[in-house]
Structure formats: C-alpha cells, structure tokens
Protein backbone atom coordinates (compact mmCIF):
# COMPACT_ATOMS: atom_id res chain seq x y z
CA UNK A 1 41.54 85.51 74.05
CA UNK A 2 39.14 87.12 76.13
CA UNK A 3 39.57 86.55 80.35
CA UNK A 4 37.37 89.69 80.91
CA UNK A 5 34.25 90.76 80.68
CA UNK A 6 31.09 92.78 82.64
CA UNK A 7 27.87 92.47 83.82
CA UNK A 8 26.54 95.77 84.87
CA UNK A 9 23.25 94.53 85.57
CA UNK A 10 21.64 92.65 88.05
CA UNK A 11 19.04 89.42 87.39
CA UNK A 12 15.79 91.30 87.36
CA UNK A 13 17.08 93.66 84.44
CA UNK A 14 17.55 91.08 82.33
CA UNK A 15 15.23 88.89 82.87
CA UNK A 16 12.74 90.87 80.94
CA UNK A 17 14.96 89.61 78.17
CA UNK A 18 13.44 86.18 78.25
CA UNK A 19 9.86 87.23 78.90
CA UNK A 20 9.51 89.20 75.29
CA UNK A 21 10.70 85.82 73.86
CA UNK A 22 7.75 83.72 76.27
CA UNK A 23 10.54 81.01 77.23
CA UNK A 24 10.17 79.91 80.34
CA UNK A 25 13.08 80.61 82.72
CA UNK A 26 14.04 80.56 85.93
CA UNK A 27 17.06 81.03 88.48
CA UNK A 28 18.30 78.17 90.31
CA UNK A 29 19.86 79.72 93.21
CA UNK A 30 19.82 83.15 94.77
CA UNK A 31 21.65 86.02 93.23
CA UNK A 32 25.20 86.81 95.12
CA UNK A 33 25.36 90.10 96.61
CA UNK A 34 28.41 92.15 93.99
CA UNK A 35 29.28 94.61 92.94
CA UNK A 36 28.09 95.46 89.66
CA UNK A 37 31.11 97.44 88.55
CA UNK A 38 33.18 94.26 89.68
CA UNK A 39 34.53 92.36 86.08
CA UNK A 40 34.26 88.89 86.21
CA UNK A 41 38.17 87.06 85.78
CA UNK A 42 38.98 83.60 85.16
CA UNK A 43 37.58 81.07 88.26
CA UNK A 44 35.08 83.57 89.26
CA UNK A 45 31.48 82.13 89.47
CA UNK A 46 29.27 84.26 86.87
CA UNK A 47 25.87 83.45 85.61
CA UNK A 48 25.68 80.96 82.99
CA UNK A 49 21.83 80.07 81.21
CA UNK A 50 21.18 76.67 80.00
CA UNK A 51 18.08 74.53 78.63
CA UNK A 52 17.01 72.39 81.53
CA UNK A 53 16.36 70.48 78.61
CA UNK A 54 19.37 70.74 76.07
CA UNK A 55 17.58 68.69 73.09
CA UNK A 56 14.81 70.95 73.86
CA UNK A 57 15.94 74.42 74.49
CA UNK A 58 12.14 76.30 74.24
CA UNK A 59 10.90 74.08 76.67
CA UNK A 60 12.78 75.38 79.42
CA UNK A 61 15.69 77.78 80.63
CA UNK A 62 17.20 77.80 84.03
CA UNK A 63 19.85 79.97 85.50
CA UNK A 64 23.10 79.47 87.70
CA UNK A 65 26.00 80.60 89.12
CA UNK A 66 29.26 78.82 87.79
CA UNK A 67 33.09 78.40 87.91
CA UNK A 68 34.38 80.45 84.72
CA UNK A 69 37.05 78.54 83.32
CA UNK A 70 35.99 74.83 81.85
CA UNK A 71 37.10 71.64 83.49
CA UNK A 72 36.42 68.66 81.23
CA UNK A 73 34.52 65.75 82.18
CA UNK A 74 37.14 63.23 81.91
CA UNK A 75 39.68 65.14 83.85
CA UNK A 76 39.61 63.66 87.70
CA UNK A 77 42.92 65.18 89.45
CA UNK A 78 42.56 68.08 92.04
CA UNK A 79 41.01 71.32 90.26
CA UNK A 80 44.16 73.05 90.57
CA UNK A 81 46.10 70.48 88.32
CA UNK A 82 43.71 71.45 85.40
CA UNK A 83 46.37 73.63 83.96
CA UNK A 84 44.67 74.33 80.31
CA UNK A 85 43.60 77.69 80.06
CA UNK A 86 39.81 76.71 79.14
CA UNK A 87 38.33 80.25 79.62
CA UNK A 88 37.54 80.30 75.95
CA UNK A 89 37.52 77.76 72.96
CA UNK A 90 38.67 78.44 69.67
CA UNK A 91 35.99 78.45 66.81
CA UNK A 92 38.15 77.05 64.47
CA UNK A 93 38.60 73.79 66.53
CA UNK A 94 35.63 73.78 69.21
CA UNK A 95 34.07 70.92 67.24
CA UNK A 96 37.20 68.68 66.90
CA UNK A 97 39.17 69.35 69.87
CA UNK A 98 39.60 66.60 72.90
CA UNK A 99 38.56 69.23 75.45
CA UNK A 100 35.26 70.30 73.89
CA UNK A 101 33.93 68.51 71.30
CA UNK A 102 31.63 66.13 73.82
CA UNK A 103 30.39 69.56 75.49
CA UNK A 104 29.80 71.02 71.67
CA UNK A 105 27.90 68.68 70.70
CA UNK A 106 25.57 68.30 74.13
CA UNK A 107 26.31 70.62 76.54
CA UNK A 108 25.37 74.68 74.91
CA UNK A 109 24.86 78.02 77.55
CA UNK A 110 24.41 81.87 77.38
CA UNK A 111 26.73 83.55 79.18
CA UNK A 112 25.38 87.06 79.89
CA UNK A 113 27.39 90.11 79.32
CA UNK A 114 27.24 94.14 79.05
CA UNK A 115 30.64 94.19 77.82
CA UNK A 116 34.12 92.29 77.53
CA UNK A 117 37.65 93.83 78.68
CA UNK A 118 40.85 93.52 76.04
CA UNK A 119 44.11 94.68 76.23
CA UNK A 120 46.77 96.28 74.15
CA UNK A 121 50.25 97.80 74.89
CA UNK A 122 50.62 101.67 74.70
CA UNK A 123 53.40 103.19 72.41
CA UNK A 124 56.69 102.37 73.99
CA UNK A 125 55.47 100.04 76.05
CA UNK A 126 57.83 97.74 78.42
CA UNK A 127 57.64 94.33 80.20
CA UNK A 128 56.29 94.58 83.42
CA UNK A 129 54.38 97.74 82.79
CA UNK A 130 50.64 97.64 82.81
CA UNK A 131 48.79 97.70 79.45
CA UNK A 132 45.25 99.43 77.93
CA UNK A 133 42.48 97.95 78.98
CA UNK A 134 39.71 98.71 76.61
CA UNK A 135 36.13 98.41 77.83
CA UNK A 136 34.38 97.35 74.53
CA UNK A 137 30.31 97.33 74.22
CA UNK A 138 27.17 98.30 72.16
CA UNK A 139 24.05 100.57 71.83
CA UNK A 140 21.41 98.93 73.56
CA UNK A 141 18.93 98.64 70.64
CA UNK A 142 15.96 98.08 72.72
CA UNK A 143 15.42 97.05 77.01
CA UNK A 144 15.73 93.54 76.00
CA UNK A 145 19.34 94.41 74.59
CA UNK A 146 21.10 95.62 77.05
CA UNK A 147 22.28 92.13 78.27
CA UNK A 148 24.09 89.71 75.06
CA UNK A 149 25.05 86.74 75.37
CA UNK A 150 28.63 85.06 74.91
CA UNK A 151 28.62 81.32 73.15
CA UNK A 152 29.27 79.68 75.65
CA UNK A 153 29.74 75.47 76.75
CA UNK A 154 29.84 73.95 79.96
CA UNK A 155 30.52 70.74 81.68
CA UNK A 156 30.63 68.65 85.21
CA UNK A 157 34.24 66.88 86.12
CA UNK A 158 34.54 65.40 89.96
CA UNK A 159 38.01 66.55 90.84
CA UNK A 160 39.60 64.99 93.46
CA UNK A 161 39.60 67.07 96.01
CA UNK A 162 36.02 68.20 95.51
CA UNK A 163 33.01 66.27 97.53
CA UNK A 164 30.68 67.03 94.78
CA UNK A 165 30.40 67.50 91.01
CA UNK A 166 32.34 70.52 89.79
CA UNK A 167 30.10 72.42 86.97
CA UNK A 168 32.34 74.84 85.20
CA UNK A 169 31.81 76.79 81.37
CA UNK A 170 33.82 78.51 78.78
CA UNK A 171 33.03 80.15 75.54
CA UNK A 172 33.81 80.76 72.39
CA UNK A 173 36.41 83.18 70.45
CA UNK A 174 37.07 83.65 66.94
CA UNK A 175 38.78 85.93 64.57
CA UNK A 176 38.71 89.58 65.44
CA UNK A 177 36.12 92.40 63.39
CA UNK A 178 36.90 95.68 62.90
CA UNK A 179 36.13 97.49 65.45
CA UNK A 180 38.57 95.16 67.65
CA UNK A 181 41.62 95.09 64.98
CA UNK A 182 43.36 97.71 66.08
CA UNK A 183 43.51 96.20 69.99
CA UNK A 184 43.40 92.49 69.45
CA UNK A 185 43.71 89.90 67.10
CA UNK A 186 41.06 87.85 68.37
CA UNK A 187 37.46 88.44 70.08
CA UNK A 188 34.58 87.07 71.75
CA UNK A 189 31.46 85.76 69.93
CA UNK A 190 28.65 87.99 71.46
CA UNK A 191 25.00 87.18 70.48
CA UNK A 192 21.46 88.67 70.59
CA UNK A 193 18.95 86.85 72.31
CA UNK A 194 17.51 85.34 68.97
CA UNK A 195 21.14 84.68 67.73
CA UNK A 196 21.85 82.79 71.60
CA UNK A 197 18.48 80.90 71.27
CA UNK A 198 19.40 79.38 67.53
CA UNK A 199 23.12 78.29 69.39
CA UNK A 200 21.19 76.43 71.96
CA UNK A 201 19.39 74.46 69.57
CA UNK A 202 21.64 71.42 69.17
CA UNK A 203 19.96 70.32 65.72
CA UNK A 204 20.86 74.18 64.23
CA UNK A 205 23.58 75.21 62.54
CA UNK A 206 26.08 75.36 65.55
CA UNK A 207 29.40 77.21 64.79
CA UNK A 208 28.23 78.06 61.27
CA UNK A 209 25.62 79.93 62.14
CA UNK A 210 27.84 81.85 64.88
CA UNK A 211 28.51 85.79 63.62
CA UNK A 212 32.63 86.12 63.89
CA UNK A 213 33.27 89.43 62.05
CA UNK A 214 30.86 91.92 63.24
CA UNK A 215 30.19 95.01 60.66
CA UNK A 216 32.66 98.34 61.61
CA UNK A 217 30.38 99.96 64.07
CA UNK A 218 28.79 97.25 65.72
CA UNK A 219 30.87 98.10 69.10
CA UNK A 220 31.62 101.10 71.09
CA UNK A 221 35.18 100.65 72.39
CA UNK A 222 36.76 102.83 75.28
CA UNK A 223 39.55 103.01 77.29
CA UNK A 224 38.61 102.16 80.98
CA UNK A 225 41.75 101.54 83.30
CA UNK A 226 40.51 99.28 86.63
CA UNK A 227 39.59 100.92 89.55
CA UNK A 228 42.17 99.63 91.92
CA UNK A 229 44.77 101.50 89.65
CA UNK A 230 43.74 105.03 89.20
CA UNK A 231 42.72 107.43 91.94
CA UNK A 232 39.44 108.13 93.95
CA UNK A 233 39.25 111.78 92.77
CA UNK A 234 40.08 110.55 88.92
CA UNK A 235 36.96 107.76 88.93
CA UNK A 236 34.90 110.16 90.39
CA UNK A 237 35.57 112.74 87.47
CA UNK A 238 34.99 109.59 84.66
C-alpha cells in the first residue's frame, strides 16, 4: 500500500513532458499555491491527467486537481461514510472487483509523481513509535523524465452532503521489486510517459501490459524522516 508520495515540481516543469510527445494538453484550473516539499496524503487534492476523450486518449489531455482517495460511483451516503480505504487498487483484482472494475474499464488517469513515501519498522521497534520513512525515486533519464506517472483510475459519486459531483482517483499497486523488498511487500506501479500513454488507451493491453517488478536498480531509495519531526538545524544540514 502506498498513501504517500511527492511532487517536487510545479506544472510548467512537466509540462514539457507532453510537448516532446505532441499531445495536446491542457490544465483545467489554476495551479494551487504549495509547497513543493509538501507530500501529498490520502484526501489531499493532487493533480490527476486524463483524456478529455477516454476512447481517444491522443486526441486530447486535460489536467485537474482531485480528491486522492476513490469514491465509487454508486456510493451516495455523506463522503465521510465511504470507509474503504480506496487510495490504491490491487492489480491482482482491479479488473474484477465491485469498487473498480466500471472505472477500469472506462475511466484511466496519470497521476504525476517524483517519488512515493514507504515505511518500515527499525530494529527493535515498538507500537506507538514512529517508523522509517523511505523516500524512494529514480535517475531522471532525460527533462521529460523527471515527472512518472502512477496508474491511476478515477470516478464521480454525488455524496450526500456534497452540492455537486465529487471527482475523486486512486491507483494501482502490485507486488513489490527488488529494490522495495527489503521495506515493503508491496509497491506502486510507476510509468514513463510512453508506458502511461499505452494505459490510457482503453483498447491496449490494460493491466497486462502494466510493469510490476521493476529490474534491481531501477529506484534510488533513501531514508527521509518528515520535516515536522526532526529539527530546523538537522534539515538544514540534509
């Protein structure tokens, strides 16, 4: 499970990305004013890029700002009584489950990322006391790879206590490679931007085509305790 993850860029960086591939793409809304050492967490708005088009991905790409953390479609309580944890869905059953087969099948998205958080407990380690958290991410192989993308889904639910349409995404986990083993049993899916375009394409190969256990050396993983937990003199000297 991954309920972590950066973006240590902001929109014009990375827009570049979509220019070398001559998609067209666009924002939809204005670009919040963060803090781009801030992680994103679960319910967080965080930039999510769709086809404005999704049986036609090259036609068109728009992006927007929306709730990590997928409500479904058919769910029509208050937000707050979703109680699922849909911040990710499984590989193994993201085609079959209730929750996201419908948004599988229709409703793809590129979640942008610099790099995703997991944590591990330290020798000796004791309920209540915090854990590792491991900053893991890749050398940029080019400008237009500085940003991946997570597989991500999304859909629109009209919770009862909302006056409009909530839109809301997750994405997509699978078994851990090697470079993750030793921290977690499970990671993210991370793509290129060819790899993200091919898992927008509704007709492709979907799931199969997803990469789930990376080559050794694909990641560079370091430990990187939060901010709000380690001194003003120690981040300085990181």
């Amino acid at each position: 499970m991954c309920n972590e993850y950066q973006l240590k860029l902001n929109r014009g960086a990375y827009d570049v990305t979509f220019r070398e591939v001559r998609i067209p793409f666009a924002w939809a809304d204005a670009e919040p004013n963060r803090d781009l050492e801030d992680p994103y967490g679960p319910t967080n708005r965080a930039p999510m890029i769709r086809p404005v088009d999704p049986a036609n991905p090259s036609a068109g790409l728009e992006g927007v700002e929306r709730r990590w953390w997928m409500v479904p479609h058919f769910h029509r309580g208050p937000v707050s009584a979703w109680k699922s944890m849909c911040t990710n869905a499984r590989i193994e059953t993201v085609d079959t489950a209730p929750t996201f087969r419908e948004v599988y099948r229709l409703r793809r998205a590129l979640i942008p990322l610099t790099s995703f958080i997991e944590y591990d407990a330290p020798p000796g380690w004791k309920k209540g006391q915090p854990k590792r958290r491991w900053e893991i991410s890749w050398e940029p192989q080019g400008p237009e790879d500085q940003v991946r993308f997570f597989a991500g889904l999304w859909d629109q639910s009209r919770p009862s206590d909302l006056d409009e349409p909530l839109e809301s995404f997750t994405f997509i986990t699978g078994p851990n490679g090697p470079d993750v083993a030793a921290i977690h049993d499970r990671q993210p899916v991370v793509l290129t931007l060819q790899q993200g375009l091919e898992w927008l394409q509704l007709d492709g190969a979907g799931k199969a085509g997803l990469v789930t256990d990376p080559p050794e050396g694909t990641y560079q993983v370091k430990e990187s305790p939060r901010a709000s937990v380690i001194s003003r003199e120690l981040r300085l000297a990181l």
